[in-house]
PDB file of N, CA and C in Angstrom:
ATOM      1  N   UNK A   1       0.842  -1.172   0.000  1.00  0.00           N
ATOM      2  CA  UNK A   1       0.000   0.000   0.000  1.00  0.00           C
ATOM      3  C   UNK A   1       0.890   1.239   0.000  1.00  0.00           C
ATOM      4  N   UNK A   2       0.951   2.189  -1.152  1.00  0.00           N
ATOM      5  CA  UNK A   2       1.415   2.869  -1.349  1.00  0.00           C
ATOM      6  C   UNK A   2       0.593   4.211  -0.885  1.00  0.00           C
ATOM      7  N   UNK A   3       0.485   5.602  -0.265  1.00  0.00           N
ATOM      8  CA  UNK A   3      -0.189   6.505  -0.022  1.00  0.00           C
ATOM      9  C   UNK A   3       0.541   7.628  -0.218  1.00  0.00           C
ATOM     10  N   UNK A   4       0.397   8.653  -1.159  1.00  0.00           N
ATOM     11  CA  UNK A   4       1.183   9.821  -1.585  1.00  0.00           C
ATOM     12  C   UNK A   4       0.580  11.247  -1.099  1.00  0.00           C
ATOM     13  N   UNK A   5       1.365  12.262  -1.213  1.00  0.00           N
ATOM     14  CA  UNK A   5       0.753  13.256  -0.818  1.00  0.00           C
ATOM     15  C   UNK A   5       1.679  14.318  -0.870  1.00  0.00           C
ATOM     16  N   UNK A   6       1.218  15.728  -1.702  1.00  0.00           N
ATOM     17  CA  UNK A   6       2.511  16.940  -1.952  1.00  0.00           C
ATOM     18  C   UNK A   6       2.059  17.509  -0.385  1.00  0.00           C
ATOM     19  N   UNK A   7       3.571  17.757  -0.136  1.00  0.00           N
ATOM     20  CA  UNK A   7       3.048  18.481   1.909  1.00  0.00           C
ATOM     21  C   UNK A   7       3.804  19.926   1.109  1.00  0.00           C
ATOM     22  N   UNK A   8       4.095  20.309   0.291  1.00  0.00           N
ATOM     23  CA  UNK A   8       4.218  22.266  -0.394  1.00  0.00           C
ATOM     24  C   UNK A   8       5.600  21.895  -0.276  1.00  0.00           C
ATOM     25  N   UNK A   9       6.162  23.287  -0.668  1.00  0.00           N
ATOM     26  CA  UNK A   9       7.207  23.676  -0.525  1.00  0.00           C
ATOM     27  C   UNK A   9       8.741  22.195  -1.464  1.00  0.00           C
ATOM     28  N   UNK A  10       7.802  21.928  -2.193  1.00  0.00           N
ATOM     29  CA  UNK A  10       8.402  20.538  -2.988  1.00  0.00           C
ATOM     30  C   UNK A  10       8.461  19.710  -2.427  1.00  0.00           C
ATOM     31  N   UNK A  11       7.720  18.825  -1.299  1.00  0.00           N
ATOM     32  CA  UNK A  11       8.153  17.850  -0.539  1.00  0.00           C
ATOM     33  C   UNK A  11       6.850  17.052  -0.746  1.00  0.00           C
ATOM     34  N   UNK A  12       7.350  15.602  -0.900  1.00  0.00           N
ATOM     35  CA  UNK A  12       5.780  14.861  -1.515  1.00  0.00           C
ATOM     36  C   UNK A  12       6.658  13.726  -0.194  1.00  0.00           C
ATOM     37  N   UNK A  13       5.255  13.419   0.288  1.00  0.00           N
ATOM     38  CA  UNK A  13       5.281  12.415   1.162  1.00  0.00           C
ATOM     39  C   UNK A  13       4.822  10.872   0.986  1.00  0.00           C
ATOM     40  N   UNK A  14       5.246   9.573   0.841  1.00  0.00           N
ATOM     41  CA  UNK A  14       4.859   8.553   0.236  1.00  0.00           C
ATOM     42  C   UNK A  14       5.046   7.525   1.540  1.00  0.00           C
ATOM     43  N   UNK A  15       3.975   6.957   2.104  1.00  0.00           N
ATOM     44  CA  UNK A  15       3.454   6.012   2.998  1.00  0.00           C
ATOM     45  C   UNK A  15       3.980   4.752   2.435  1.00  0.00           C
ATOM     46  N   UNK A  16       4.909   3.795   2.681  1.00  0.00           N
ATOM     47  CA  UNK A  16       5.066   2.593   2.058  1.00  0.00           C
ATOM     48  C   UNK A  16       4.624   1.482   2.967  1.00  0.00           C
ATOM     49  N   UNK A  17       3.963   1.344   4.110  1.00  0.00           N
ATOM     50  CA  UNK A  17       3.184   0.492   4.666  1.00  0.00           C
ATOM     51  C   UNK A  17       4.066   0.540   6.166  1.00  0.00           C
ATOM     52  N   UNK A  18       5.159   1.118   6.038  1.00  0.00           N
ATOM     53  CA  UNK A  18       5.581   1.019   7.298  1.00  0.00           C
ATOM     54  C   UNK A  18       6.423   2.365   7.634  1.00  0.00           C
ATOM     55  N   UNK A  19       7.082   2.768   7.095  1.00  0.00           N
ATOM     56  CA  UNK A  19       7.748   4.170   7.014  1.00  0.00           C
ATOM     57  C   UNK A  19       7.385   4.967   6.174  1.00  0.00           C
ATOM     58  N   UNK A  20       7.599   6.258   5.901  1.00  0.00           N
ATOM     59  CA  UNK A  20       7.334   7.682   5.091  1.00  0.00           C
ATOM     60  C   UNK A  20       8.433   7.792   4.357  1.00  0.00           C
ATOM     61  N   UNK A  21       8.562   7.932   3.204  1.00  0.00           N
ATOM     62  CA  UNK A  21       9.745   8.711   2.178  1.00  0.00           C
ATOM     63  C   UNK A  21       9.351   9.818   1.997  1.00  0.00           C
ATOM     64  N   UNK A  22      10.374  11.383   2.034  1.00  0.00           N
ATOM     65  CA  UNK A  22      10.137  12.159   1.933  1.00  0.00           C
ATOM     66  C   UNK A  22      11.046  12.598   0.265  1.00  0.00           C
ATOM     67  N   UNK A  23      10.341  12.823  -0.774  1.00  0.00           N
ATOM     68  CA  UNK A  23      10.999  12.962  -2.112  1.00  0.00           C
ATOM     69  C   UNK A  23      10.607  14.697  -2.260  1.00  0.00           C
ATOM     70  N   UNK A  24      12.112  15.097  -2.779  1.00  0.00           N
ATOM     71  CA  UNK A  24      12.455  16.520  -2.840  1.00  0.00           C
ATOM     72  C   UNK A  24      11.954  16.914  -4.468  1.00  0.00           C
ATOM     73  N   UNK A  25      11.218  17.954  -4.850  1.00  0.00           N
ATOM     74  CA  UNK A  25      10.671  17.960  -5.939  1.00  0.00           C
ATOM     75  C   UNK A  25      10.496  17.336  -7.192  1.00  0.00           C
ATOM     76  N   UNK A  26      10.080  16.412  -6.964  1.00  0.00           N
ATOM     77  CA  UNK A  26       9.347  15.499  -7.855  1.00  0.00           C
ATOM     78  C   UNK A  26       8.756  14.253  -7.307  1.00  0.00           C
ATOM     79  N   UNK A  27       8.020  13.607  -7.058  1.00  0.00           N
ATOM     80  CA  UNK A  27       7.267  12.198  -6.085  1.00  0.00           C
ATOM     81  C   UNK A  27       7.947  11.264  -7.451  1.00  0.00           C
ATOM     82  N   UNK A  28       8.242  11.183  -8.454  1.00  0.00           N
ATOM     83  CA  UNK A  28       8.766   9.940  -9.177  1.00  0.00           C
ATOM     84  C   UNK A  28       9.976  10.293  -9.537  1.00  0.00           C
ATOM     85  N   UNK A  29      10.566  11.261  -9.429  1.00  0.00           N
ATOM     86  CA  UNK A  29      12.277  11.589  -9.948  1.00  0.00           C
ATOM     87  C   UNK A  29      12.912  12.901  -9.045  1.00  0.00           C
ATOM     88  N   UNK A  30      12.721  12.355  -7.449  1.00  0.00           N
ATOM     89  CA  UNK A  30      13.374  13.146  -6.943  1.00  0.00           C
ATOM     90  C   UNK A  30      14.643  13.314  -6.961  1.00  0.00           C
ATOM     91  N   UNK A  31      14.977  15.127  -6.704  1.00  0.00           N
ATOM     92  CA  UNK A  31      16.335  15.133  -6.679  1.00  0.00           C
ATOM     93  C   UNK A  31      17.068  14.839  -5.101  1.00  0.00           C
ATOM     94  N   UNK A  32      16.525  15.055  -4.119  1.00  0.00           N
ATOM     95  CA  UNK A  32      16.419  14.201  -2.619  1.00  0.00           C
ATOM     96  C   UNK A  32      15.630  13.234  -2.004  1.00  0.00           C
ATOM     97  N   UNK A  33      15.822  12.146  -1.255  1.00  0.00           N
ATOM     98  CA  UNK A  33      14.968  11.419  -0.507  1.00  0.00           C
ATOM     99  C   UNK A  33      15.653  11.115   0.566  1.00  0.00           C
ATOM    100  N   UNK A  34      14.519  11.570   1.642  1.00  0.00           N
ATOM    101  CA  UNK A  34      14.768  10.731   2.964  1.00  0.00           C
ATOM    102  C   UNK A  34      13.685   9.824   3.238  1.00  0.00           C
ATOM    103  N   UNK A  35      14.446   8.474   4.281  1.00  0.00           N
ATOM    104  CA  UNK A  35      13.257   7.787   4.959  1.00  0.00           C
ATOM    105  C   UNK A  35      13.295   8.033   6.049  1.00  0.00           C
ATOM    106  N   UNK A  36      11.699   8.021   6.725  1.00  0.00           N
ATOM    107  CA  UNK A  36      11.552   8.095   7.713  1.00  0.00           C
ATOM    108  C   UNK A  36      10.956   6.739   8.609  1.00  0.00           C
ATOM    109  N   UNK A  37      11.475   6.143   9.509  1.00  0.00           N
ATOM    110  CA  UNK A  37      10.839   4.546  10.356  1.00  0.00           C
ATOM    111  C   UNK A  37      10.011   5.580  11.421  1.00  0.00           C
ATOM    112  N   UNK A  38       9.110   4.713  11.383  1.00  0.00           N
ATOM    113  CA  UNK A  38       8.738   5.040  12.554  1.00  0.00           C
ATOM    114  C   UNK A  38       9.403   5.489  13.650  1.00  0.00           C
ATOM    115  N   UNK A  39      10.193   5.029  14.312  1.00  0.00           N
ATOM    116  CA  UNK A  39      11.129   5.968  15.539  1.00  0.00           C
ATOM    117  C   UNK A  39      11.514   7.071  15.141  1.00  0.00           C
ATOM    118  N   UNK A  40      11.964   7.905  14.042  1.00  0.00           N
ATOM    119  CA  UNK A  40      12.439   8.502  13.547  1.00  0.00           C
ATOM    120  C   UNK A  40      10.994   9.341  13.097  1.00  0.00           C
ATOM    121  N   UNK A  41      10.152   9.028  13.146  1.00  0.00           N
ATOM    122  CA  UNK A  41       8.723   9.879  12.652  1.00  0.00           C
ATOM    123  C   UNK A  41       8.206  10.358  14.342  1.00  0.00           C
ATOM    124  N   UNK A  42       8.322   9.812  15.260  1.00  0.00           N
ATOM    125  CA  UNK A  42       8.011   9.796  16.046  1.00  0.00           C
ATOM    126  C   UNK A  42       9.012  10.765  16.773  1.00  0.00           C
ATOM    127  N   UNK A  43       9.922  10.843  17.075  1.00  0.00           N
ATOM    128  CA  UNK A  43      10.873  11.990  17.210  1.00  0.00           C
ATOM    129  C   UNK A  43      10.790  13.325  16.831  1.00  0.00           C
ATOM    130  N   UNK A  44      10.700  13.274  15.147  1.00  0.00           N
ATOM    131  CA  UNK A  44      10.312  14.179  15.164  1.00  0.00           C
ATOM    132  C   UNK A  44       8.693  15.238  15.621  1.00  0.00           C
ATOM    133  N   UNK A  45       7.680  13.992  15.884  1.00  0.00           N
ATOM    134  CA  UNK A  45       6.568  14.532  16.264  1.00  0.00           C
ATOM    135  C   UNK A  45       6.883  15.296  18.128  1.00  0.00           C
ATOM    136  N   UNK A  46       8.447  14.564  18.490  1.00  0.00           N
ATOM    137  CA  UNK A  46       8.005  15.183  19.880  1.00  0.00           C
ATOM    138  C   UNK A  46       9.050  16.312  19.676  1.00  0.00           C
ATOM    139  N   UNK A  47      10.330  16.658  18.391  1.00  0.00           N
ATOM    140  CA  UNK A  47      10.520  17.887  18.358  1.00  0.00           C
ATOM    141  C   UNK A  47       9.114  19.228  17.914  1.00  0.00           C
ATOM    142  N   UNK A  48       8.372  18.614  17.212  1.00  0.00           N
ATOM    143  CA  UNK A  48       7.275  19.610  16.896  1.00  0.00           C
ATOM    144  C   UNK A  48       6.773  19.852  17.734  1.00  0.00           C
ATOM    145  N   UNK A  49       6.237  19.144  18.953  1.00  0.00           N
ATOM    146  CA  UNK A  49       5.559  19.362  20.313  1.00  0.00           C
ATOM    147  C   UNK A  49       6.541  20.362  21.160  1.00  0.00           C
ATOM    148  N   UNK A  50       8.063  20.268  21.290  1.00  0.00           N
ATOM    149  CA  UNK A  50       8.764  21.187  21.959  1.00  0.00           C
ATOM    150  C   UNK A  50       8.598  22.558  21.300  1.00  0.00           C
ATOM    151  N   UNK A  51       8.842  22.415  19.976  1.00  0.00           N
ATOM    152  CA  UNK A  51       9.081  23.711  19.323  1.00  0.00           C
ATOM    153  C   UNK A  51       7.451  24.512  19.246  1.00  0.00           C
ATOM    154  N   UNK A  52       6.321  24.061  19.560  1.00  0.00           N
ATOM    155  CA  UNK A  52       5.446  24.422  19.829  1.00  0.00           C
ATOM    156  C   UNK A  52       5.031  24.790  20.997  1.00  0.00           C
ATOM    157  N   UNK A  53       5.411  24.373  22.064  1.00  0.00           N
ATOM    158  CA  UNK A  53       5.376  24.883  23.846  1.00  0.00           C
ATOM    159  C   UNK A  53       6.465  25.911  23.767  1.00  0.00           C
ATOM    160  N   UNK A  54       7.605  26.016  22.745  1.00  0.00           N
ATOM    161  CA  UNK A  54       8.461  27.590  22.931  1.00  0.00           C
ATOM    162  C   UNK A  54       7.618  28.088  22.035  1.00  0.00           C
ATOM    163  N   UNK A  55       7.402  28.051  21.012  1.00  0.00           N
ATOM    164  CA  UNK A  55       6.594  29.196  20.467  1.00  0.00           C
ATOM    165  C   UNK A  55       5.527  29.591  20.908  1.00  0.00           C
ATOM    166  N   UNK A  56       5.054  28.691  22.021  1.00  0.00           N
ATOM    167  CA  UNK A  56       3.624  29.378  22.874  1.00  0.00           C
ATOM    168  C   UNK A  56       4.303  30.143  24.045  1.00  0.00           C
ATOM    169  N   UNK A  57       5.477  29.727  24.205  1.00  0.00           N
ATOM    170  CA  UNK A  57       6.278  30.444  25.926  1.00  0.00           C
ATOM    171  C   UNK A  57       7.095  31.667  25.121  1.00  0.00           C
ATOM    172  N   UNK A  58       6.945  31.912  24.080  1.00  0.00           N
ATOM    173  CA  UNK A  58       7.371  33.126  23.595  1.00  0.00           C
ATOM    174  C   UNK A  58       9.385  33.336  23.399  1.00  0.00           C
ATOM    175  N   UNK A  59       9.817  31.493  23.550  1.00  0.00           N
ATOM    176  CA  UNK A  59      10.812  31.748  23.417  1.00  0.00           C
ATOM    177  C   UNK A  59      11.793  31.940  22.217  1.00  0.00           C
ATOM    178  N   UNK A  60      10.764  31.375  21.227  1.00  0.00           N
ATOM    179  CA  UNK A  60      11.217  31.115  19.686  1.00  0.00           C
ATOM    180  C   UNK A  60      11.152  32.925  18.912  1.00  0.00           C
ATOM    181  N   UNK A  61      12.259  33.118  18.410  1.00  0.00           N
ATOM    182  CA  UNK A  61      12.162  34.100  17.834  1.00  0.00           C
ATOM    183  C   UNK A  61      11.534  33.791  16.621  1.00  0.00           C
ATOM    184  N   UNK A  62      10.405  34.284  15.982  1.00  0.00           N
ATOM    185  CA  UNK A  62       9.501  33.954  14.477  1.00  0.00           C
ATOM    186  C   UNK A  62       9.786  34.962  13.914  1.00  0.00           C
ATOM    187  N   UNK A  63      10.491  35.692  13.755  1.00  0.00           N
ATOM    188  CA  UNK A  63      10.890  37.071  12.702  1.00  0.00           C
ATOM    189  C   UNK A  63      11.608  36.735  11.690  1.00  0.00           C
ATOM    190  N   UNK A  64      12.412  35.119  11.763  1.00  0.00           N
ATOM    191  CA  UNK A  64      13.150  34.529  10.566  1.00  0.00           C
ATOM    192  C   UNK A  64      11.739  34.319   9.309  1.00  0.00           C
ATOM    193  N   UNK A  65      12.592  34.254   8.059  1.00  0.00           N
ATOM    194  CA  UNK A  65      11.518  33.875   7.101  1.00  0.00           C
ATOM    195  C   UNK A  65      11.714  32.411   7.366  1.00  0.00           C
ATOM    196  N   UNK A  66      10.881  31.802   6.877  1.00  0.00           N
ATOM    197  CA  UNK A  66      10.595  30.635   6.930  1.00  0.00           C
ATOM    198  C   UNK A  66      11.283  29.798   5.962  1.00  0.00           C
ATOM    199  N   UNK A  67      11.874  28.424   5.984  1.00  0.00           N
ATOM    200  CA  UNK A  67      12.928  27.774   5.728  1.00  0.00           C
ATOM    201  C   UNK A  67      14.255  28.817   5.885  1.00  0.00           C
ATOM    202  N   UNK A  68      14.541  29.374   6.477  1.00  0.00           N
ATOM    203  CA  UNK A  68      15.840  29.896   6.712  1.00  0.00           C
ATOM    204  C   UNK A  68      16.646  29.012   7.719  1.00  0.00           C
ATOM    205  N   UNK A  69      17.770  28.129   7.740  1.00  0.00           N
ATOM    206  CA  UNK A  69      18.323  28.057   8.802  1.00  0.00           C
ATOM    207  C   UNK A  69      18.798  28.719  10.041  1.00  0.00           C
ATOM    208  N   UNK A  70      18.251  28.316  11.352  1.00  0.00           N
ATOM    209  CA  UNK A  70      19.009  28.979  12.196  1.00  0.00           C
ATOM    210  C   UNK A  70      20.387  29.020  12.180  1.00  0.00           C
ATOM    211  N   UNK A  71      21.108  27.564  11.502  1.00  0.00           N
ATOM    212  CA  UNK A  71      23.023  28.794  10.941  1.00  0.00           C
ATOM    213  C   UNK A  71      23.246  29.406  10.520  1.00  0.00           C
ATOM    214  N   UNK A  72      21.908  29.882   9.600  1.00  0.00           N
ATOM    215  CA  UNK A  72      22.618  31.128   8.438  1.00  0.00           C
ATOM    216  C   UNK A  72      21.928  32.624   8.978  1.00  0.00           C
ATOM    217  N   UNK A  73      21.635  32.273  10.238  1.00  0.00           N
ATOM    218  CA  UNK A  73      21.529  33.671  11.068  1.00  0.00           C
ATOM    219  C   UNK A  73      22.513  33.857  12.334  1.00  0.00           C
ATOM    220  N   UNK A  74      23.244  32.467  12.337  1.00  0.00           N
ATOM    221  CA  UNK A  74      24.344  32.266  13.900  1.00  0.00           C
ATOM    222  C   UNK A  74      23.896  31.907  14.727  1.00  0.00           C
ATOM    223  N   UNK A  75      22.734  31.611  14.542  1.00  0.00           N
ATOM    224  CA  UNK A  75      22.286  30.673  15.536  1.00  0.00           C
ATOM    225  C   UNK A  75      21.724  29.464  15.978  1.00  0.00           C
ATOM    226  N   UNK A  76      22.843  28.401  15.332  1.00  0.00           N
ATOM    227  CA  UNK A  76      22.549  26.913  15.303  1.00  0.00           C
ATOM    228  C   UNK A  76      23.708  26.488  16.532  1.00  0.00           C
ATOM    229  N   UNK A  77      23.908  25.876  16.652  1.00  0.00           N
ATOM    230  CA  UNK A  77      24.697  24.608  17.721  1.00  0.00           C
ATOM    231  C   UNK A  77      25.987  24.656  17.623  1.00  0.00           C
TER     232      UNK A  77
END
């Protein structure tokens, strides 16, 4: 069971019955792919949950445009 889906910004998401592939503009001839397993989907659902309790505690600065890295403002790790 295959399940597809464009999530914007060129990223098409494809369900293969157990993990997510994430294909970088194009769903049949991407020029990137990641997989995602479950543990690894799940992780990231509890970084989205953090980064959502700072952006409700007002700690996240949102004045970046969006897809900008926080390194390419100095402020990554």
């Amino acid at each position: 069971m295959d399940l597809k889906d464009y999530l914007g910004d060129g990223v098409y998401a494809i369900f293969d019955g157990y993990g997510i592939w994430l294909h970088a503009n194009d769903h049949a001839n991407p020029t990137d792919r990641i997989y995602l397993e479950p543990s690894v989907l799940e992780a990231l659902h509890r970084f989205e949950e953090r980064v959502r309790a700072a952006e409700n505690s007002g700690a996240v600065d949102n004045s970046a445009q969006q897809g900008e890295y926080a390194t390419a403002a100095g402020q990554g790790e």
